[in-house]
C-alpha atoms as a PDB file:
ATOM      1  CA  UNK A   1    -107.553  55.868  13.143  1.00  0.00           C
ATOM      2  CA  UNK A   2    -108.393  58.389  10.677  1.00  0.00           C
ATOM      3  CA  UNK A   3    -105.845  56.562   8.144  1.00  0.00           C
ATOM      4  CA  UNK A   4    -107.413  53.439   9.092  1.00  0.00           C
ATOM      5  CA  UNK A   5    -111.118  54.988   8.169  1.00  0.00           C
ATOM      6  CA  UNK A   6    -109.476  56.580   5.187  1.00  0.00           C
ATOM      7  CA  UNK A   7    -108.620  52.999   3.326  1.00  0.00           C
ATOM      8  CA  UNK A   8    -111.826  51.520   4.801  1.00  0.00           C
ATOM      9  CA  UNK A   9    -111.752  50.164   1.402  1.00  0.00           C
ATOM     10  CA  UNK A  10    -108.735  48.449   0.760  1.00  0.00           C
ATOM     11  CA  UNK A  11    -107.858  46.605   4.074  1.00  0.00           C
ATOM     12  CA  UNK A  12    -109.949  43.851   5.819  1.00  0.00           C
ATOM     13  CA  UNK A  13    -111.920  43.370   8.303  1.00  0.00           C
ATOM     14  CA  UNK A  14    -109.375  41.073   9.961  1.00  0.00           C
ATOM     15  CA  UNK A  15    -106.799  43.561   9.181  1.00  0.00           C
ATOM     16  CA  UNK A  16    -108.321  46.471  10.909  1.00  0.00           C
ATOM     17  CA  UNK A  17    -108.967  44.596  13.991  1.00  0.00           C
ATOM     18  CA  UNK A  18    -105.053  43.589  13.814  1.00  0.00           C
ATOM     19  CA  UNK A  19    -104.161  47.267  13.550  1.00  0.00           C
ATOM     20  CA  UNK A  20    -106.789  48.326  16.569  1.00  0.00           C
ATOM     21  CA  UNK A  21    -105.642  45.309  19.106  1.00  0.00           C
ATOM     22  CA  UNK A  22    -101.879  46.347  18.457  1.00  0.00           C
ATOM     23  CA  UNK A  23    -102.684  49.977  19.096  1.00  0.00           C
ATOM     24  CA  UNK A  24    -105.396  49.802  21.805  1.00  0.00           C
ATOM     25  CA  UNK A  25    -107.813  51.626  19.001  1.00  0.00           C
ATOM     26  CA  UNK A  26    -111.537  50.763  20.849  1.00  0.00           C
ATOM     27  CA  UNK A  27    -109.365  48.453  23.680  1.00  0.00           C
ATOM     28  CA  UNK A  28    -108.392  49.427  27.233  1.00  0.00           C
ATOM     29  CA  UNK A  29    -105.316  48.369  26.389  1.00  0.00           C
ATOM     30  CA  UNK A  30    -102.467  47.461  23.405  1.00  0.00           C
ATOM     31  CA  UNK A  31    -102.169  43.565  22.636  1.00  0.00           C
ATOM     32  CA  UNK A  32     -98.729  41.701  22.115  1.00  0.00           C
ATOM     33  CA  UNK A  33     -98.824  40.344  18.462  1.00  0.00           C
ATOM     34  CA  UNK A  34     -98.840  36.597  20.593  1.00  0.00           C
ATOM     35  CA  UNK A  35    -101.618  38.115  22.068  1.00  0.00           C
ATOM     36  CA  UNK A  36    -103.590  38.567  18.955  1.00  0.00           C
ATOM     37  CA  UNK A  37    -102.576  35.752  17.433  1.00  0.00           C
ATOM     38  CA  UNK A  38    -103.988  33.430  20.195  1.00  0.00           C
ATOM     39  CA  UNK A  39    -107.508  35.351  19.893  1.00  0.00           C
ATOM     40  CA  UNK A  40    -107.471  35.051  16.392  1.00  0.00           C
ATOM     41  CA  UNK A  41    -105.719  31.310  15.863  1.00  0.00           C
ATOM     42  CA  UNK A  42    -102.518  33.130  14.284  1.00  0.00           C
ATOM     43  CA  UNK A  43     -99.128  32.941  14.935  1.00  0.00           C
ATOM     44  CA  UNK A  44     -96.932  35.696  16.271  1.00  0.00           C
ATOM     45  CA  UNK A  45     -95.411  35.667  12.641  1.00  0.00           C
ATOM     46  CA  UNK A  46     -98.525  35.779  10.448  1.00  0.00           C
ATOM     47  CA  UNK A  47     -99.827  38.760  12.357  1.00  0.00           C
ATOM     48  CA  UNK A  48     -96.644  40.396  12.106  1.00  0.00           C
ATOM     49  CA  UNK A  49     -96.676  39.876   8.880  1.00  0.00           C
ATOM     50  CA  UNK A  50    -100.351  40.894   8.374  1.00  0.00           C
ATOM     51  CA  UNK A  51     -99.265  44.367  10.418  1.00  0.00           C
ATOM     52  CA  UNK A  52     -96.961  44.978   8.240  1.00  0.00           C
ATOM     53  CA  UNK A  53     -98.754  44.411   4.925  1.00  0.00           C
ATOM     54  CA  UNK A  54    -101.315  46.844   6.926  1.00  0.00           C
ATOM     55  CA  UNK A  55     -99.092  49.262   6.724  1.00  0.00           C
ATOM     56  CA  UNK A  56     -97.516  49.253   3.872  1.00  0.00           C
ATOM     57  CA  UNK A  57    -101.377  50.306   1.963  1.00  0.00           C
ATOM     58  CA  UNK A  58    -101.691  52.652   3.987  1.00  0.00           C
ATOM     59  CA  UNK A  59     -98.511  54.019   3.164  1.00  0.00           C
ATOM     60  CA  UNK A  60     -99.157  53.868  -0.521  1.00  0.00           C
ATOM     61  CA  UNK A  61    -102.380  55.378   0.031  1.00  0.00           C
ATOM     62  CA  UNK A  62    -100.634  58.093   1.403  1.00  0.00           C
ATOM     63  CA  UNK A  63     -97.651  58.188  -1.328  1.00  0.00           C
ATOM     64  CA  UNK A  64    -100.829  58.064  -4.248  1.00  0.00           C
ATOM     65  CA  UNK A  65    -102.935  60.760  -2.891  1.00  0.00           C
ATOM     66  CA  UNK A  66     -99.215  63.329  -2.171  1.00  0.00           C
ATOM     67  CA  UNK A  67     -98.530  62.227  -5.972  1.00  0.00           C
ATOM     68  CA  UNK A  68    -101.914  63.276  -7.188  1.00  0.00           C
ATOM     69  CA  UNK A  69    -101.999  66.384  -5.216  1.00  0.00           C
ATOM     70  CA  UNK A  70     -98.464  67.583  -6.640  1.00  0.00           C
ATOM     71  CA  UNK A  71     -99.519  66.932 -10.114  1.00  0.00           C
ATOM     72  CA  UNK A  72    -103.012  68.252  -9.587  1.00  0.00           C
ATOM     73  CA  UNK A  73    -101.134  71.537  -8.124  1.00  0.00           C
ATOM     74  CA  UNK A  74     -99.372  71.580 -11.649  1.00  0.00           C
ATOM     75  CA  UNK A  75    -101.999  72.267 -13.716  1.00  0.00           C
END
């Protein structure tokens, strides 16, 4: 969750809630992706997809801020 707070900025509303109903973030329980995409008039696919994409910020987040500490560390 703390990566999710962390790009608070760059990933949507919808996205978030994607990310929390797949991981039971704030839910008694996880959700099936056809779960999610009934209560939010997706399909399996386009949350899938949406996960995904999700994931792949964060995980440039990640990759920018490693960079910037390495070449702030060479200096």
């Amino acid at each position: 969750i703390n990566m999710i707070k962390d790009c608070d900025r760059q990933i949507t509303e919808r996205e978030k809630e994607i990310i929390k109903m797949y991981h039971g973030i704030g839910y008694a329980r996880t959700y099936t992706l056809k779960e999610i995409g009934i209560d939010l008039g997706l399909t399996r696919e386009r949350i899938r997809q949406i996960k995904e994409k999700v994931l792949e910020k964060i995980k440039r987040k990640k990759t920018a801020e490693t960079l910037k500490g390495l070449l702030n560390d060479q200096h």
